[in-house]
N, C-alpha and C. Protein backbone atom coordinates (compact mmCIF):
# COMPACT_ATOMS: atom_id res chain seq x y z
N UNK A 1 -11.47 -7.30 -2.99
CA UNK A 1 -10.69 -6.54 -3.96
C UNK A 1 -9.82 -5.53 -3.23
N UNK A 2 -8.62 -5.14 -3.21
CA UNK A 2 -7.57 -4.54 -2.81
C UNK A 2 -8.08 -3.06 -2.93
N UNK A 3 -7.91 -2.37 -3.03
CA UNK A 3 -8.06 -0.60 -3.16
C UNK A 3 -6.68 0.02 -2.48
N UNK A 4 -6.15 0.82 -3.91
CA UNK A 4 -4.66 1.52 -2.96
C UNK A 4 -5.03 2.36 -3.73
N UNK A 5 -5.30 3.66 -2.99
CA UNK A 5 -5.07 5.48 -3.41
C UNK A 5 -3.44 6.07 -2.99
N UNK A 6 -3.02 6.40 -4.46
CA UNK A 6 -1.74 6.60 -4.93
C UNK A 6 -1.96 8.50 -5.08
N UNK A 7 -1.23 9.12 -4.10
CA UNK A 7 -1.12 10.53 -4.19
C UNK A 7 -0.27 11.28 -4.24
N UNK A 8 0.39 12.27 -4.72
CA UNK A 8 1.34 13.06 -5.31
C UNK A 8 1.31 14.10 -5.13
N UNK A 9 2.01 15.28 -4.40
CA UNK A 9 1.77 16.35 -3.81
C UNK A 9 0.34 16.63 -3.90
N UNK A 10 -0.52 16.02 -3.33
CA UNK A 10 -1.91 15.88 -2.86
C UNK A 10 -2.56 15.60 -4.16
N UNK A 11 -2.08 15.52 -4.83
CA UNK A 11 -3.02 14.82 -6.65
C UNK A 11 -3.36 13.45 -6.82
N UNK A 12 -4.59 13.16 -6.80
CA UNK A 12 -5.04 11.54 -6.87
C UNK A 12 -4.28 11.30 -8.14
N UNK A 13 -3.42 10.45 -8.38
CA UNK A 13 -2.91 9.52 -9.40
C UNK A 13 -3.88 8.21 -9.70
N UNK A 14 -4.52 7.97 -10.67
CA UNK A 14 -5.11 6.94 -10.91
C UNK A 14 -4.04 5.85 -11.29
N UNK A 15 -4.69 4.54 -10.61
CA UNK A 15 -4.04 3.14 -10.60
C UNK A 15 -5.12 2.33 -11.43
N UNK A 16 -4.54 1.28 -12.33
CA UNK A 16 -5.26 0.49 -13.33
C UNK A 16 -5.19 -0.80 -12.00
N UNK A 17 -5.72 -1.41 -12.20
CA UNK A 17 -6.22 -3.01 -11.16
C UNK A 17 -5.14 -3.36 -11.34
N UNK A 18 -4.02 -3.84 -12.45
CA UNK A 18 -2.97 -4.33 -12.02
C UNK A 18 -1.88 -3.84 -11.11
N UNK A 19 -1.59 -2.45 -11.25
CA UNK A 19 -1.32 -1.78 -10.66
C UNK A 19 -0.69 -1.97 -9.14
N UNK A 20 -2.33 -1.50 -8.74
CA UNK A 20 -3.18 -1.72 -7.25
C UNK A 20 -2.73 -3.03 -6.45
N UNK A 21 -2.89 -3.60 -7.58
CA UNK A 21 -2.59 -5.37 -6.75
C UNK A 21 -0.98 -5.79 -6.26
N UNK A 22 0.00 -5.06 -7.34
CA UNK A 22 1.00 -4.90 -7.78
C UNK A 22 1.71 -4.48 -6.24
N UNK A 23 1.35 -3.00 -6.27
CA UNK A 23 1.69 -2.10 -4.95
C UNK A 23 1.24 -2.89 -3.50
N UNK A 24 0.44 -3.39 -3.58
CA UNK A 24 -0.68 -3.92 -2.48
C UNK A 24 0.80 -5.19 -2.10
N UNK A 25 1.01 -5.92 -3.13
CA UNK A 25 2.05 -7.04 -2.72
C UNK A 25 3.18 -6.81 -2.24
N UNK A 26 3.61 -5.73 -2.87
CA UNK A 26 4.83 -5.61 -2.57
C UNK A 26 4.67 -5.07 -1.18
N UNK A 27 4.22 -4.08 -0.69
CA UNK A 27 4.16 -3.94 0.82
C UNK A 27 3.50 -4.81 1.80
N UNK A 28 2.62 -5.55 1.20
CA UNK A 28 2.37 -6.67 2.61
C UNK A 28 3.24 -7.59 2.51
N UNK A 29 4.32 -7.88 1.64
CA UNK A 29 5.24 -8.91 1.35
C UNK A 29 6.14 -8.20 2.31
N UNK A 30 6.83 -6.79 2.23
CA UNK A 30 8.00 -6.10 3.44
C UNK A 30 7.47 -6.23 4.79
N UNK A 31 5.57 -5.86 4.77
CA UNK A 31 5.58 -5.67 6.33
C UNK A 31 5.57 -7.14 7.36
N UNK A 32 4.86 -8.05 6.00
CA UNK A 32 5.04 -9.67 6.70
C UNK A 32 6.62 -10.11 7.35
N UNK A 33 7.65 -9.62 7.09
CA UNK A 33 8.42 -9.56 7.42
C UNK A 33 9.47 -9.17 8.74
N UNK A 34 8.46 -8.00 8.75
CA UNK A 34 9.26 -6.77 9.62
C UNK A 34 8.23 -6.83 11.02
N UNK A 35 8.96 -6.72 12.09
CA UNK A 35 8.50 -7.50 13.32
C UNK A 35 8.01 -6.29 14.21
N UNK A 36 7.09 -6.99 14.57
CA UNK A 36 5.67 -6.39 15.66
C UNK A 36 4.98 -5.97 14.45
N UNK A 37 4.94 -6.37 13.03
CA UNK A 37 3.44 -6.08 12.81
C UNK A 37 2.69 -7.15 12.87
N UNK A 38 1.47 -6.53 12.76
CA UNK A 38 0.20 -7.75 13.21
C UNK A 38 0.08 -8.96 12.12
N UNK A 39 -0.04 -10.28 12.66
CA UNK A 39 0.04 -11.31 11.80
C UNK A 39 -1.52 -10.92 10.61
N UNK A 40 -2.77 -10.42 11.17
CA UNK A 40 -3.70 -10.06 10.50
C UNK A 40 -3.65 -8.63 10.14
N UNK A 41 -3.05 -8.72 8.67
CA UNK A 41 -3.25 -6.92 8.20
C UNK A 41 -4.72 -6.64 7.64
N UNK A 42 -5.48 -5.48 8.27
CA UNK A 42 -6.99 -5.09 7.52
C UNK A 42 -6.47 -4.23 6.56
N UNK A 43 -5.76 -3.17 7.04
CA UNK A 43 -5.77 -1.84 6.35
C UNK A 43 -4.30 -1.63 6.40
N UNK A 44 -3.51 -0.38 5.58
CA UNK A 44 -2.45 0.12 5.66
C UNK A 44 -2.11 1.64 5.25
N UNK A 45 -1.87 2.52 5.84
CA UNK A 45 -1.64 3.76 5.37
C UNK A 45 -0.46 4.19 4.98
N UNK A 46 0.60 4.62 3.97
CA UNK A 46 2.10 5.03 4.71
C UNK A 46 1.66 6.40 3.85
N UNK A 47 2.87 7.31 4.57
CA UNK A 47 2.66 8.77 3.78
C UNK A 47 3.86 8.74 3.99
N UNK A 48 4.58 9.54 2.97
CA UNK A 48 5.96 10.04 2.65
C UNK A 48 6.07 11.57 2.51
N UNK A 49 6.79 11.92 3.35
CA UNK A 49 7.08 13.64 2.95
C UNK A 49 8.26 13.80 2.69
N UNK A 50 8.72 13.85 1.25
CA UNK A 50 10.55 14.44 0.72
C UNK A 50 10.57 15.94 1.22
């Protein structure tokens, strides 16, 4: 099962399962893409600071 913690100037935002799965695709779909990452993804972190 996928697990993505979604945070907002440090506030847990709760994600419904579709959600989760939702977010989860769309970034292993960009990083499968984008070169030197590892053909086996375990985990993924990104943080954004505006």
């Amino acid at each position: 099962m996928v697990k993505v913690i979604l945070s907002v100037n440090e506030r847990k935002i709760p994600l419904k399962d579709f959600m989760q799965e939702m977010l989860s695709n769309i970034i292993q779909g960009y990083l499968k893409s984008t070169k030197g990452v590892p053909e086996n993804i375990e985990n993924i972190k990104i943080e954004i600071d505006l």
